[in-house]
Protein backbone atom coordinates (compact mmCIF):
# COMPACT_ATOMS: atom_id res chain seq x y z
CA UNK A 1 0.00 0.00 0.00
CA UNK A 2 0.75 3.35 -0.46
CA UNK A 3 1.68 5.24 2.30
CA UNK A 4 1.54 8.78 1.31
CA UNK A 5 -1.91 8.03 -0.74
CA UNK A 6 -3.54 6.69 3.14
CA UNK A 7 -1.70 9.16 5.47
CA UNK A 8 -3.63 11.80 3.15
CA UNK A 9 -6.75 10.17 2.81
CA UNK A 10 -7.07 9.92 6.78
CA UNK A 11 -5.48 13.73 7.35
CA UNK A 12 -8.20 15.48 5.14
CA UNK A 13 -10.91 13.81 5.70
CA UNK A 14 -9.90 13.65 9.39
CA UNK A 15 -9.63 17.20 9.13
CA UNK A 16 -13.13 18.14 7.29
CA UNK A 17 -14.44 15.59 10.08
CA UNK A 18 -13.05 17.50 12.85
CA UNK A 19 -14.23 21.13 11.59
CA UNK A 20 -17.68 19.67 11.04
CA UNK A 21 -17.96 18.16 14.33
CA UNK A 22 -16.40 21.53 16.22
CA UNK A 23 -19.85 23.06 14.52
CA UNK A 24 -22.20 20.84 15.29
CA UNK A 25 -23.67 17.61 14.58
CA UNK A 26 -22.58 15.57 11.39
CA UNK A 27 -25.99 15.38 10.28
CA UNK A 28 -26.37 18.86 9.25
CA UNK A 29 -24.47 17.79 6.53
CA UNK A 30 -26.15 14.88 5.56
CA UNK A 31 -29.21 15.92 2.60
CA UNK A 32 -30.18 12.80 0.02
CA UNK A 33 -31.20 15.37 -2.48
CA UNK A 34 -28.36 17.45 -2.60
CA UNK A 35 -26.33 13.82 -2.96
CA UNK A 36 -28.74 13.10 -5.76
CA UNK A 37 -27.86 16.35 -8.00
CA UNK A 38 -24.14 16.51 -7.14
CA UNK A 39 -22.85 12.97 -7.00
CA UNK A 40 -25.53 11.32 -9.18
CA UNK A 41 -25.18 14.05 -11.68
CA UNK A 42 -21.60 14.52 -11.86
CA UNK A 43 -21.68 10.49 -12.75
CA UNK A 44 -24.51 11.10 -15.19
CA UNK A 45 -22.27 13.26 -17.44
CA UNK A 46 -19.00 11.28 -17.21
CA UNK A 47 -21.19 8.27 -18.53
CA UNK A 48 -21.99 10.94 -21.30
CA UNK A 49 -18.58 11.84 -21.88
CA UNK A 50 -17.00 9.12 -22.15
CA UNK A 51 -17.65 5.76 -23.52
CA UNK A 52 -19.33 2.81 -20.43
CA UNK A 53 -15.82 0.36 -20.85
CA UNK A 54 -13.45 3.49 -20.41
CA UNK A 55 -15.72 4.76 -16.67
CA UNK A 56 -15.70 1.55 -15.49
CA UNK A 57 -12.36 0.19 -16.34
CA UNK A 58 -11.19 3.54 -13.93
CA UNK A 59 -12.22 1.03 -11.11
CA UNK A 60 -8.84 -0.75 -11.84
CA UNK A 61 -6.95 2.16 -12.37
CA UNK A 62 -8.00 3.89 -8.96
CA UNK A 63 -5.89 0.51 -7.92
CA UNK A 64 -2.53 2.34 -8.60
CA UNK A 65 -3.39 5.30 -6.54
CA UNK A 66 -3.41 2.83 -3.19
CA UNK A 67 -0.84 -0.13 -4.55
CA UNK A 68 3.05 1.24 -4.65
CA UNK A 69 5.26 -1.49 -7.60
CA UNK A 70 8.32 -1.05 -5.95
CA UNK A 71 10.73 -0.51 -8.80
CA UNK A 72 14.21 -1.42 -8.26
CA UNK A 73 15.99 0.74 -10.59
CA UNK A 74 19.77 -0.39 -9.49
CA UNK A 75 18.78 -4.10 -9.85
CA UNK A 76 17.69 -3.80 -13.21
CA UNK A 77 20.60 -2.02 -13.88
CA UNK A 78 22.70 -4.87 -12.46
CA UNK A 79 20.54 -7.65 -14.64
CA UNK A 80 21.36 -5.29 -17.70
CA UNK A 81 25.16 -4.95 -17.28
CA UNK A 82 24.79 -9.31 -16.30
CA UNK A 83 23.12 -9.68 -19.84
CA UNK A 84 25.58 -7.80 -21.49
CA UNK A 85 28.41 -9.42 -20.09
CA UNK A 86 26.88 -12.83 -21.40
CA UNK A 87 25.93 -11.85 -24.63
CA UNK A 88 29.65 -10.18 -25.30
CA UNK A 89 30.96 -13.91 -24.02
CA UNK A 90 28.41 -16.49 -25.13
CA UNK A 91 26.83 -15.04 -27.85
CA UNK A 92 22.70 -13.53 -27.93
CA UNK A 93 21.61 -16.82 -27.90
CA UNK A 94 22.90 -17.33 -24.17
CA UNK A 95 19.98 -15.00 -23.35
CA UNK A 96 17.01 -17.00 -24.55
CA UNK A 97 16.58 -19.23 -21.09
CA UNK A 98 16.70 -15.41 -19.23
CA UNK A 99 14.13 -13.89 -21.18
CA UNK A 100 11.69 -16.72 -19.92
CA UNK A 101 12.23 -15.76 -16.75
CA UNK A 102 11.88 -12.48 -16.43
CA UNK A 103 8.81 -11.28 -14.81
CA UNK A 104 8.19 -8.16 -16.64
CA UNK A 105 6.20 -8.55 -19.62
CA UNK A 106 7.51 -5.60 -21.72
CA UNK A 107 11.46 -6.83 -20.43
CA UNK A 108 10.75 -10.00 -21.95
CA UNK A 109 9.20 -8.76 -25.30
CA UNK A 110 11.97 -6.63 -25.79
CA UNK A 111 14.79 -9.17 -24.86
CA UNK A 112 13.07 -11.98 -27.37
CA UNK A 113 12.98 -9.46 -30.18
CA UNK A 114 17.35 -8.90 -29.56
CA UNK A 115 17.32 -12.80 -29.54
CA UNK A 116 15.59 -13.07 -32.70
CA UNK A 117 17.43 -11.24 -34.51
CA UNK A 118 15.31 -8.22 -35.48
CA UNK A 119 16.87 -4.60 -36.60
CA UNK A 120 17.65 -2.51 -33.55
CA UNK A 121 15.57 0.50 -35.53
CA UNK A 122 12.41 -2.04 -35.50
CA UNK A 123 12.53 -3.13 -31.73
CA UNK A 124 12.69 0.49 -30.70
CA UNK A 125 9.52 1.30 -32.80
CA UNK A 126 7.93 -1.67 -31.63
CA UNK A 127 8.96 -1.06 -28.10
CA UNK A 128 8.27 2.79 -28.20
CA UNK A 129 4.74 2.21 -29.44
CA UNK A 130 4.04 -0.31 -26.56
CA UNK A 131 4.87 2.38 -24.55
CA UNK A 132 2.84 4.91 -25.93
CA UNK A 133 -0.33 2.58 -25.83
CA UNK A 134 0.60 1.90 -22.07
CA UNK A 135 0.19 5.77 -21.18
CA UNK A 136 -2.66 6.42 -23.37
CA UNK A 137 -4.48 4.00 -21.05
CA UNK A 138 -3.02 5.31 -18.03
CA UNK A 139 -3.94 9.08 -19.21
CA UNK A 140 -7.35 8.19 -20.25
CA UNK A 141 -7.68 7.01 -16.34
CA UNK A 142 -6.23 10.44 -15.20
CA UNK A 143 -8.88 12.52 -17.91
CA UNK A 144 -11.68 10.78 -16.12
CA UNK A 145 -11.31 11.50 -12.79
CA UNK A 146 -10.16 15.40 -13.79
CA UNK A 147 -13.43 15.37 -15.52
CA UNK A 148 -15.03 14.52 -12.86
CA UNK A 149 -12.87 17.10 -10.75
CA UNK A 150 -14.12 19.33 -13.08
CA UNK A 151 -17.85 18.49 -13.27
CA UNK A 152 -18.84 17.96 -9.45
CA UNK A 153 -18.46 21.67 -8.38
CA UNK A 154 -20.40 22.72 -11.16
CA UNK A 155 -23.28 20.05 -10.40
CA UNK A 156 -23.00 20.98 -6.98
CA UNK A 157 -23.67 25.06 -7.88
CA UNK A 158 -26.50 23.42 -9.79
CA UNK A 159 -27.90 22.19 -6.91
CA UNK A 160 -27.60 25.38 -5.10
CA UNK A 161 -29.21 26.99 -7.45
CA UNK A 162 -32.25 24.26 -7.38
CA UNK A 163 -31.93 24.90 -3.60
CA UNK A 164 -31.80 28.79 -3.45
CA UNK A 165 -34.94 28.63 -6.20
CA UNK A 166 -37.10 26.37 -3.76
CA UNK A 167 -35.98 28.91 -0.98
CA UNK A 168 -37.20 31.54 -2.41
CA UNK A 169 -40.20 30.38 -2.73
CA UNK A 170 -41.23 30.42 0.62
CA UNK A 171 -40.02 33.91 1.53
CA UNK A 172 -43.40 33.89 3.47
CA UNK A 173 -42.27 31.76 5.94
CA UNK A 174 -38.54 33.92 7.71
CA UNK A 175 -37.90 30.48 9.79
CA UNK A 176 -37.73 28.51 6.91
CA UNK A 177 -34.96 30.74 4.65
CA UNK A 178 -32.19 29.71 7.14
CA UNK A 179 -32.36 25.55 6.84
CA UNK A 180 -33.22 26.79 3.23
CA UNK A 181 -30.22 28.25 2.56
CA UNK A 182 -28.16 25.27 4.31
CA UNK A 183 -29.47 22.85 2.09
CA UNK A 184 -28.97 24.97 -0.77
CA UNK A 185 -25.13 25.04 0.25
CA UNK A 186 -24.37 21.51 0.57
CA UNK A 187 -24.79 20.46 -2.67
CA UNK A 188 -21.32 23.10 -3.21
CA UNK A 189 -19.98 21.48 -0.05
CA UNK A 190 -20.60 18.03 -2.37
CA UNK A 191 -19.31 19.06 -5.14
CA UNK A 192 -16.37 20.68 -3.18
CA UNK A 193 -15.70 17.10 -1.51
CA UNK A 194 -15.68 15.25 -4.65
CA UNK A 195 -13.61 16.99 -6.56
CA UNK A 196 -10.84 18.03 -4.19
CA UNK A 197 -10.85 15.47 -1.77
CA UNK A 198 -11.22 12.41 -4.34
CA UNK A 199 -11.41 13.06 -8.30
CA UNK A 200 -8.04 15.76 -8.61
CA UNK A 201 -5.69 14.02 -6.34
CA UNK A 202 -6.39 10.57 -7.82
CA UNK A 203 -5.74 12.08 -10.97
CA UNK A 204 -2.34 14.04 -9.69
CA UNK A 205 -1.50 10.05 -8.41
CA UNK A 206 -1.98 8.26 -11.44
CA UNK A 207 0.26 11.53 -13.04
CA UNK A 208 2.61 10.61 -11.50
CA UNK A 209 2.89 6.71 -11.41
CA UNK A 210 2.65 6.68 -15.51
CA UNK A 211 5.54 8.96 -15.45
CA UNK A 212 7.59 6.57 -12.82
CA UNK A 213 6.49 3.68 -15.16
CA UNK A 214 7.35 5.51 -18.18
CA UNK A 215 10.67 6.12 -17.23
CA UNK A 216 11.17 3.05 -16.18
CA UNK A 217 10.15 1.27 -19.52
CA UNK A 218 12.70 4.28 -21.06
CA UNK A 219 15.84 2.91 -19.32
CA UNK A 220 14.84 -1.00 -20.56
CA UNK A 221 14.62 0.27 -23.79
CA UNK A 222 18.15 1.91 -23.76
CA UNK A 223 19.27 -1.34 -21.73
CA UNK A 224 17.84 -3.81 -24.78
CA UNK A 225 19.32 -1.53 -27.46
CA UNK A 226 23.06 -1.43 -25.62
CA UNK A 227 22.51 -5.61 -25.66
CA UNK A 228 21.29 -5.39 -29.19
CA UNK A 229 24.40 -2.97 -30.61
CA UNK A 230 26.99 -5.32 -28.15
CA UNK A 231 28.28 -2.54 -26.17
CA UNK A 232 30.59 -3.38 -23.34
CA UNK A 233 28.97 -3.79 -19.82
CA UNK A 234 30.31 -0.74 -18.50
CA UNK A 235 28.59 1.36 -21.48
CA UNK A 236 25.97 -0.16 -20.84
CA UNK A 237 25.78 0.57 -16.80
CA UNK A 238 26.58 4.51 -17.88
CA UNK A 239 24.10 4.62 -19.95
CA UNK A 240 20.97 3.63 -17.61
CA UNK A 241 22.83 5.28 -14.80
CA UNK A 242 22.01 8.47 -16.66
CA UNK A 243 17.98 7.82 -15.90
CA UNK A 244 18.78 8.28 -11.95
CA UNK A 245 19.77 10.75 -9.42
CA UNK A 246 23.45 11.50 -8.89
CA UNK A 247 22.85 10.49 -5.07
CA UNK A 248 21.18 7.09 -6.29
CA UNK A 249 24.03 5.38 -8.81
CA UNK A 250 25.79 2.65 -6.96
CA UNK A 251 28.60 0.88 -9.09
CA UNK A 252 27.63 -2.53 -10.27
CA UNK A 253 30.10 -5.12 -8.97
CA UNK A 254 28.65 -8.09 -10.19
CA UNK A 255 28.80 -8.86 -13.67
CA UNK A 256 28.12 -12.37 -14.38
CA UNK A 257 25.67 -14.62 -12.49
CA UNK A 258 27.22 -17.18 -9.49
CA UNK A 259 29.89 -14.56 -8.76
């Protein structure tokens, strides 16, 4: 889990909790209608702005705001310089019982395609597009929930105005324009809620990992190439080096399996 993502899930709404409470009672806040307008609503028109498989396939993606893939960089440097070191002594070939190993799908396609035998120009199209298609899903995730950022202040002013209409209405009655105007309000406090406690962070989260992951996929890409062209081992650990922080390169001792 991430650790960041709950620490700021329980601080804000520990802290919209504890203003409410200091007021009075929670259920002040608590008005079906005004949940009917704002959240309802502000669902209603992502389901019209977007197609049903891309809103509910953002249930799976709202799994990488909570779920940290620890990504070793140095380690996959050190299995990069390893690879190179076998290729440059037992030939490309040597590789093929690694590549079914390897856990990471995108790794493995990439290694198979040096092993059989393709142009380096081709595997870095072919790699570079896989890449692309991985962050148009991952941004199409991200659009959603800034939509819906976007949308639930503006259903919840909706509401208001709904409630400020039906207010205004009794203007007979002076005892009922106070609760009148409450209720009117919520809906914004609604809207408020689900768009800058939830919808925008989530969004700035999943930013954020596709850009880890991104990078990520960059430096295997540079790693299969420096396999593909047979560059020395230590070329090849300068070369992904270059993807991290100064303060985060460690030297790569090991450079063959057993040792």
């Amino acid at each position: 889990m991430d650790l960041a993502t709950i620490i700021g899930v329980l601080v804000a709404f520990g802290m919209v909790f504890m203003g409410i409470m200091a007021g009075g009672p929670l259920t002040l806040f608590v008005d079906m209608p005004s949940v009917f307008i704002t959240i309802g609503g502000t669902f209603g028109i992502i389901f019209i702005n977007y197609p049903f498989r891309d809103v509910m396939g953002v249930v799976g993606v709202i799994r990488n705001v909570f779920v940290v893939q620890k990504r070793d960089a140095q380690g996959l440097i050190a299995t990069f310089v390893d690879f190179a070191t076998r290729a440059r002594r037992e030939g490309i070939l040597a590789l093929e019982s690694a590549a079914g190993e390897l856990g990471d799908p995108f790794f493995k396609q990439g290694l198979e395609l040096v092993i059989d035998g393709l142009e380096p120009q081709s595997i870095r199209e072919i790699l570079e597009t896989e890449i692309e298609h991985i962050e148009q899903r991952h941004t199409k995730g991200a659009d959603i929930l800034n939509s819906l950022g976007t949308y639930a202040p503006a259903m919840g002013m909706l509401g208001t105005l709904i409630g400020l209409v039906q207010m205004l209405q009794s203007m007979s009655d002076p005892s009922s324009i106070g609760p009148g105007m409450a209720v009117a309000l919520i809906t914004t406090f609604y809207g408020s809620i689900l768009a800058n406690l939830i919808a925008l962070p989530m969004a700035g989260k999943l930013t954020m990992r596709s850009r880890e992951e991104a990078l990520e996929k960059g430096m295997i890409i540079e790693g299969i190439m420096s396999i593909s062209a047979g560059d020395n081992p230590r070329i090849v650990e300068r070369k992904l080096h270059s993807y991290l922080a100064p303060a985060l390169r460690e030297p790569v001792v090991v450079y063959t399996r057993g040792e």
